[in-house]
N, C-alpha and C. Protein backbone atom coordinates (compact mmCIF):
# COMPACT_ATOMS: atom_id res chain seq x y z
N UNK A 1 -73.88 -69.44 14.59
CA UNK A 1 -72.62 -69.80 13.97
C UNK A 1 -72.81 -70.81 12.84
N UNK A 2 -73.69 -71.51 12.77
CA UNK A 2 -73.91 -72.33 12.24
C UNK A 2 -74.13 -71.57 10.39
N UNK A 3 -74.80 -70.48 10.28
CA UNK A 3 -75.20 -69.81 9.13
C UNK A 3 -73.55 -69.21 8.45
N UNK A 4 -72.63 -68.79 9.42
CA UNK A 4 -71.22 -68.47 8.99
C UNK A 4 -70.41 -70.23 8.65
N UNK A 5 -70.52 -71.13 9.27
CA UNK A 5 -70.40 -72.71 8.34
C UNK A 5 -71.02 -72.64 7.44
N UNK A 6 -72.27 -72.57 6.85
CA UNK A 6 -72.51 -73.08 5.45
C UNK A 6 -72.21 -72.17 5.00
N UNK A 7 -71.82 -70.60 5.11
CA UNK A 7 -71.24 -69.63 4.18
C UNK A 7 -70.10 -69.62 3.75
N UNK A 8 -69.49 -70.62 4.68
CA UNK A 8 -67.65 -71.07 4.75
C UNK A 8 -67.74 -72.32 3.31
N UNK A 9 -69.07 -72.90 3.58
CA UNK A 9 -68.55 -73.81 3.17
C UNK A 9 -69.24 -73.53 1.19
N UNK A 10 -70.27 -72.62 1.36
CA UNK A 10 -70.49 -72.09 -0.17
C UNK A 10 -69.37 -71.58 -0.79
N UNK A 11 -68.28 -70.98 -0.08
CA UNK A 11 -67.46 -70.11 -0.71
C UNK A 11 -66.35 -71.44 -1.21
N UNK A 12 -66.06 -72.41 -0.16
CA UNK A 12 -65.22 -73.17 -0.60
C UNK A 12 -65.80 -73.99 -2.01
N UNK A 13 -67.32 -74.53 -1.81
CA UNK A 13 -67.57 -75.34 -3.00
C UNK A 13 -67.47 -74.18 -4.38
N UNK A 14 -67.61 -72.91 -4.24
CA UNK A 14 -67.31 -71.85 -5.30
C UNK A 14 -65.52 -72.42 -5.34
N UNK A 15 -64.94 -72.24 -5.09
CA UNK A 15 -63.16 -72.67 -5.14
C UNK A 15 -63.09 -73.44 -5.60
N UNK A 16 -64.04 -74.52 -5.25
CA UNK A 16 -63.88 -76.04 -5.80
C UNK A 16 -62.62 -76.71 -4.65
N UNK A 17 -63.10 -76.41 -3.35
CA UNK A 17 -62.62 -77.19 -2.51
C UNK A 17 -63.79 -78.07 -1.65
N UNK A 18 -63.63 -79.12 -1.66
CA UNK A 18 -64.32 -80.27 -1.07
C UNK A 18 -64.65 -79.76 0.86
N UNK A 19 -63.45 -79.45 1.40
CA UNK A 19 -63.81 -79.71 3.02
C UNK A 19 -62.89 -77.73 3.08
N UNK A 20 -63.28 -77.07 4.29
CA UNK A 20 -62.30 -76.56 4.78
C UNK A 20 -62.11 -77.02 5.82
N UNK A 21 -60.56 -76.68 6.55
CA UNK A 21 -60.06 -77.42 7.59
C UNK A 21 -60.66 -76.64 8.68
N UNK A 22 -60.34 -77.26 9.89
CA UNK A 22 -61.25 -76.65 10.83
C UNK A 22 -60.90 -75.72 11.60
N UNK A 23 -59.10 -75.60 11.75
CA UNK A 23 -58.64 -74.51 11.74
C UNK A 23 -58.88 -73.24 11.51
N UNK A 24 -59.36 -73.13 9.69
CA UNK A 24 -59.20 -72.10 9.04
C UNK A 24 -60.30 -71.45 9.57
N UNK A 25 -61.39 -72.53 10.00
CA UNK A 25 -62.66 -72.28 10.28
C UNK A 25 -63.20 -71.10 11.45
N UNK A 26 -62.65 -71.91 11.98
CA UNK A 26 -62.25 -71.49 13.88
C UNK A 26 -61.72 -69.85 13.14
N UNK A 27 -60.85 -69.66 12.48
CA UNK A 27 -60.13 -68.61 12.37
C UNK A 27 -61.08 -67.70 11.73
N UNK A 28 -61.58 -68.11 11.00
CA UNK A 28 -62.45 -67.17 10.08
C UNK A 28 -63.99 -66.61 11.15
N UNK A 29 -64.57 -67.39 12.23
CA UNK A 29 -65.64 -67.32 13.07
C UNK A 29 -64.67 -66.17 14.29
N UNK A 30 -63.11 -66.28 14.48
CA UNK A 30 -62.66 -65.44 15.69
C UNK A 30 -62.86 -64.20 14.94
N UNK A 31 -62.67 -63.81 13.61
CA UNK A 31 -62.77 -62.85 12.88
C UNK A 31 -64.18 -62.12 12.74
N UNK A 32 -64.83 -63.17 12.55
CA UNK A 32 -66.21 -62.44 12.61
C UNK A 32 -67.14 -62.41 13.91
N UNK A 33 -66.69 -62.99 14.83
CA UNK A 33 -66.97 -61.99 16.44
C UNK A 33 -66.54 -60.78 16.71
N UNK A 34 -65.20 -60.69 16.71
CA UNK A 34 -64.68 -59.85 16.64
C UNK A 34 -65.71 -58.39 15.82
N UNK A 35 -65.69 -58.35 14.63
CA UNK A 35 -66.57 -57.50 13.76
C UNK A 35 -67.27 -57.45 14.08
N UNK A 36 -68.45 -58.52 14.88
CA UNK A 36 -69.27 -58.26 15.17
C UNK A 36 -69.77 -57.49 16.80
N UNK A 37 -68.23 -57.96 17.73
CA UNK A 37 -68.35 -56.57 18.71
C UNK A 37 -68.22 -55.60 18.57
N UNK A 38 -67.72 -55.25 17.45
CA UNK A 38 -67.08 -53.64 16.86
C UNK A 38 -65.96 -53.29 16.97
N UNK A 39 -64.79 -54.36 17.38
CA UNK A 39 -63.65 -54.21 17.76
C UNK A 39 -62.79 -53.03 16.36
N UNK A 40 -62.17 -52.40 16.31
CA UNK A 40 -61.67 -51.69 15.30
C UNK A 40 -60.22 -51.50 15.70
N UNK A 41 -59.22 -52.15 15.94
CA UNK A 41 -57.82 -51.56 16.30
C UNK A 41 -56.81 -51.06 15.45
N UNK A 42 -56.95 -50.82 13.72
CA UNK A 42 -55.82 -50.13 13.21
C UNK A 42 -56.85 -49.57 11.82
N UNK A 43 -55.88 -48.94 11.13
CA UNK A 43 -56.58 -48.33 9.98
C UNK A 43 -56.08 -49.90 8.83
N UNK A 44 -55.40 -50.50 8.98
CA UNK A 44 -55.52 -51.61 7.85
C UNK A 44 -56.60 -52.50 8.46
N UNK A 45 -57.20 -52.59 9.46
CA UNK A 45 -58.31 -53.42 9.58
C UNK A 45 -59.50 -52.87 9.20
N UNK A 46 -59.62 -51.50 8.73
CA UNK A 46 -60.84 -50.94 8.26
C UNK A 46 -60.51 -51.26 6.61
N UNK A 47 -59.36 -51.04 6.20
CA UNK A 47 -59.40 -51.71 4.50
C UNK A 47 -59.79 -53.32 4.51
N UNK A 48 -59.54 -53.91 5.65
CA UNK A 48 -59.87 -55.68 5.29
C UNK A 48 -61.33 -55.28 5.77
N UNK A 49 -62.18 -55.00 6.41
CA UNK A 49 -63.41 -55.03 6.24
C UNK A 49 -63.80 -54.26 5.01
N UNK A 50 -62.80 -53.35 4.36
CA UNK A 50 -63.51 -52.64 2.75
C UNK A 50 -63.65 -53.99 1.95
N UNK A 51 -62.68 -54.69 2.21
CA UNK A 51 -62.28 -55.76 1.13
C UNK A 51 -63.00 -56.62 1.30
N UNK A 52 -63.53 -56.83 2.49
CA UNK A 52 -64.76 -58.34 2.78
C UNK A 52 -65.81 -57.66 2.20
N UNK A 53 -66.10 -56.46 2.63
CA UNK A 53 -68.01 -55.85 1.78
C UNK A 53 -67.57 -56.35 0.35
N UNK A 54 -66.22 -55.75 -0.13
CA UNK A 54 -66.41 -56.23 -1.79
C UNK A 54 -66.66 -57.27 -2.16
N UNK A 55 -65.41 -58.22 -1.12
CA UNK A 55 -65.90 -59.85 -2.20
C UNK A 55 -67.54 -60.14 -1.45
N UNK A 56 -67.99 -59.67 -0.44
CA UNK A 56 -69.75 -60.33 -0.07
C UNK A 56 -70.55 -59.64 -1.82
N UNK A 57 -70.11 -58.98 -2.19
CA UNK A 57 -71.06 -58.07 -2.61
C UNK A 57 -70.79 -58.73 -4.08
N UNK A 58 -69.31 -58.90 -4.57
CA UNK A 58 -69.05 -60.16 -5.83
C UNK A 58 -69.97 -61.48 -6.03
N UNK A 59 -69.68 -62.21 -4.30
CA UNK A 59 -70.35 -63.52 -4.28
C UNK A 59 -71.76 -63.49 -4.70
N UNK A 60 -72.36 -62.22 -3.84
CA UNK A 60 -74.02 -61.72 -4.11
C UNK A 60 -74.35 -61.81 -5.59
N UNK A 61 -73.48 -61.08 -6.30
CA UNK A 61 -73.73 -60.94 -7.59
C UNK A 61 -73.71 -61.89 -8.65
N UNK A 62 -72.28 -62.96 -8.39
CA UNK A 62 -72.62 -64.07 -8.67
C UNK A 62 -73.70 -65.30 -8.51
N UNK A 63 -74.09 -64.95 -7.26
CA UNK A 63 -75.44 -65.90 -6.81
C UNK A 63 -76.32 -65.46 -7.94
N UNK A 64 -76.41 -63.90 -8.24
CA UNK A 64 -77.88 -63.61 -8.93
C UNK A 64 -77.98 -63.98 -10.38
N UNK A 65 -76.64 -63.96 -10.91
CA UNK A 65 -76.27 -64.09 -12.37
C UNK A 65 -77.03 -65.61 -12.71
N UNK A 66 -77.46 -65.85 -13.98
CA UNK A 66 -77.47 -67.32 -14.54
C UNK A 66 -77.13 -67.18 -16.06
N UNK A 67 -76.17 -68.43 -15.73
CA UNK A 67 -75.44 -68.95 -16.98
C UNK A 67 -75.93 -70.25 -17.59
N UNK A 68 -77.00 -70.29 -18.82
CA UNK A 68 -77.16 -71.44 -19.12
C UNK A 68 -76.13 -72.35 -19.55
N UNK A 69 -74.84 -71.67 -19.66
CA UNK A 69 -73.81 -72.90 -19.42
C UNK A 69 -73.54 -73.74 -18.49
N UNK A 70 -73.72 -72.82 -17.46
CA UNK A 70 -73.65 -73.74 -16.00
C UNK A 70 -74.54 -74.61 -15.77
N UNK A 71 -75.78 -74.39 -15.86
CA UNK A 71 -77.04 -74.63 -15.77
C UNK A 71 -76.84 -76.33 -16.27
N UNK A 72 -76.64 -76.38 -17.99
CA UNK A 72 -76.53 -77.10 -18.88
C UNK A 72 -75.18 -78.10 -18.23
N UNK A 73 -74.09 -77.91 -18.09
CA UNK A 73 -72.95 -78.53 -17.04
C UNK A 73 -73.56 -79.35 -16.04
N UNK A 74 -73.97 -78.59 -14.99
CA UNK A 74 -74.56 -79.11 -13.78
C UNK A 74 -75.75 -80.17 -13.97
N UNK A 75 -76.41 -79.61 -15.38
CA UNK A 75 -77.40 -80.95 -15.22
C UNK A 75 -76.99 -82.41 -15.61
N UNK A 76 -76.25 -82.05 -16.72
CA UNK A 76 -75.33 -83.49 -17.35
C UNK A 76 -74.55 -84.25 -16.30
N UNK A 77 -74.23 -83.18 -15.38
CA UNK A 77 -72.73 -83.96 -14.58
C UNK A 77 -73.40 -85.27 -13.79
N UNK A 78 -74.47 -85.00 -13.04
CA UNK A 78 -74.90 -86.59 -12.56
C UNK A 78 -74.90 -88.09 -13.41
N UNK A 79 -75.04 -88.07 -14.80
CA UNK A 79 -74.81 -88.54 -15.51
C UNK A 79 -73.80 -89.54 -16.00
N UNK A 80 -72.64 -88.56 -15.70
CA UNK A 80 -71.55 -88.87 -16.50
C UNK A 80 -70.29 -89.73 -14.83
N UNK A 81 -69.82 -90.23 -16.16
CA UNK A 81 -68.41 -91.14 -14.95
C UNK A 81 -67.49 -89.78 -14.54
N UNK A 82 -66.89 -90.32 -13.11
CA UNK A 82 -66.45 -89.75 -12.14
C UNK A 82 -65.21 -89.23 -12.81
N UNK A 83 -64.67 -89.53 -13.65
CA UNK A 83 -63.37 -88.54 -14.47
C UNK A 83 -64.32 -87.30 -15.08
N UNK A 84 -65.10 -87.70 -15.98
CA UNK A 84 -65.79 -86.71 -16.50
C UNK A 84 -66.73 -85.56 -15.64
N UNK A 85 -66.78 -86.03 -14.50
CA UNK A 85 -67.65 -85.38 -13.71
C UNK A 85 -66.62 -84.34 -13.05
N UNK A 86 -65.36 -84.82 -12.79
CA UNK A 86 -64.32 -84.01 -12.27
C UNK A 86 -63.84 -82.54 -13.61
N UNK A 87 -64.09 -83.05 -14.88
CA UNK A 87 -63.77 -82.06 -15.96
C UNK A 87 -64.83 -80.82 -15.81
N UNK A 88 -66.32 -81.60 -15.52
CA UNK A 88 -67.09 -80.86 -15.71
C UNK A 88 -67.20 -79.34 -14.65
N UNK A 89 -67.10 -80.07 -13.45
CA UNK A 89 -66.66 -78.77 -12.09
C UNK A 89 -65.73 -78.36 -12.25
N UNK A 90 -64.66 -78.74 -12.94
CA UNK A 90 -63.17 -77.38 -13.56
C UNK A 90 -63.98 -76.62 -14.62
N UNK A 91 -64.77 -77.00 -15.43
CA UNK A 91 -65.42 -76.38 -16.41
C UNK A 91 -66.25 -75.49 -16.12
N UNK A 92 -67.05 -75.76 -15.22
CA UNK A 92 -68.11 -74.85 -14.58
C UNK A 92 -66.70 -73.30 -13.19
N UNK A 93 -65.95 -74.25 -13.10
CA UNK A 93 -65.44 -72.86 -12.08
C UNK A 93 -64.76 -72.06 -12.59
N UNK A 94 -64.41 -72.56 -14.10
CA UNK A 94 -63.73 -71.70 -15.12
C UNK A 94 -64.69 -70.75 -15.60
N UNK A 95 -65.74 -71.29 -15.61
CA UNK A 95 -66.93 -70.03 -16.13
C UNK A 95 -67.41 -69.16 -15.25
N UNK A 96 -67.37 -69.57 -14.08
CA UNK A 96 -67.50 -68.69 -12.89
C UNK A 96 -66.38 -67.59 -12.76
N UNK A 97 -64.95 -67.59 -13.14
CA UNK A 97 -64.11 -67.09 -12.79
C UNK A 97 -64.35 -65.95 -14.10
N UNK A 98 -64.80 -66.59 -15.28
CA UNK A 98 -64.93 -65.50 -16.24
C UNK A 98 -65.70 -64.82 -15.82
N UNK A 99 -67.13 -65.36 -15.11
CA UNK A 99 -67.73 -64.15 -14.88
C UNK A 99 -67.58 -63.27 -13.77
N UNK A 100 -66.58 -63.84 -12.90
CA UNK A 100 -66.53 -62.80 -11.83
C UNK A 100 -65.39 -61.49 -13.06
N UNK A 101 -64.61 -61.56 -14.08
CA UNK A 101 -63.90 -60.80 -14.56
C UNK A 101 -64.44 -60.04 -14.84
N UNK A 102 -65.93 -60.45 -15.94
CA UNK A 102 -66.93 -59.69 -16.45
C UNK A 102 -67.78 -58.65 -15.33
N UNK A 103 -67.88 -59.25 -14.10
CA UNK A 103 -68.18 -58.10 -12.75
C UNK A 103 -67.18 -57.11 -12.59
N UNK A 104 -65.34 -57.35 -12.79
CA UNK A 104 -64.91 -56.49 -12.51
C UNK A 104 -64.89 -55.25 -13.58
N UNK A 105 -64.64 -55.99 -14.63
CA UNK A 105 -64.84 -54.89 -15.62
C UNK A 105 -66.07 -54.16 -15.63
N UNK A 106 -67.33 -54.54 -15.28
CA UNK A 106 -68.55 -53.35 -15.06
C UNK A 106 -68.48 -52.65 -14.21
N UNK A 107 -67.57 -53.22 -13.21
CA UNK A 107 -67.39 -52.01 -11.96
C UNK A 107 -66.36 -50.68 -12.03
């Protein structure tokens, strides 16, 4: 369980959220037992597992991509004061979001 936490918690620092609550947490781990006994009880729960392969398979793609913008962002940001450091991670998740657009459009 521990490998589904830091995957919880990559996706949130992709959001640009600091903590998830532990709730959501709990909720998201009953979900993936579940899947992982094979439970299957309706035909809209086979489209939300279509829809989880897609976004795993987005995130994947984003992992592989490099943006020397980001790159260039991320290295400066230690640098800089804590206002500016806050511009810089809106800056960087804004470029992330372009490129997840640029994934949809190739698909």
């Amino acid at each position: 369980m521990a490998d589904i936490d830091d995957k919880i918690d990559m996706i949130a620092g992709m959001l640009g959220q600091e903590k998830v609550p532990d709730d959501m947490k709990d909720m998201i781990k009953s979900f993936m037992s579940k899947l992982e006994d094979g439970e299957k009880s309706s035909p809209a729960h086979d489209n939300s597992l279509e829809v989880l392969g897609d976004a795993k398979n987005v995130i994947e793609k984003l992992q592989k991509m490099n943006d020397p913008r980001i790159h260039l962002l991320l290295a400066i940001k230690p640098f800089l004061n804590s206002r500016r450091q806050k511009k810089v991670a809106t800056c960087v998740n804004i470029l992330r979001i372009a490129m997840l657009t640029e994934l949809f459009k190739n698909d």
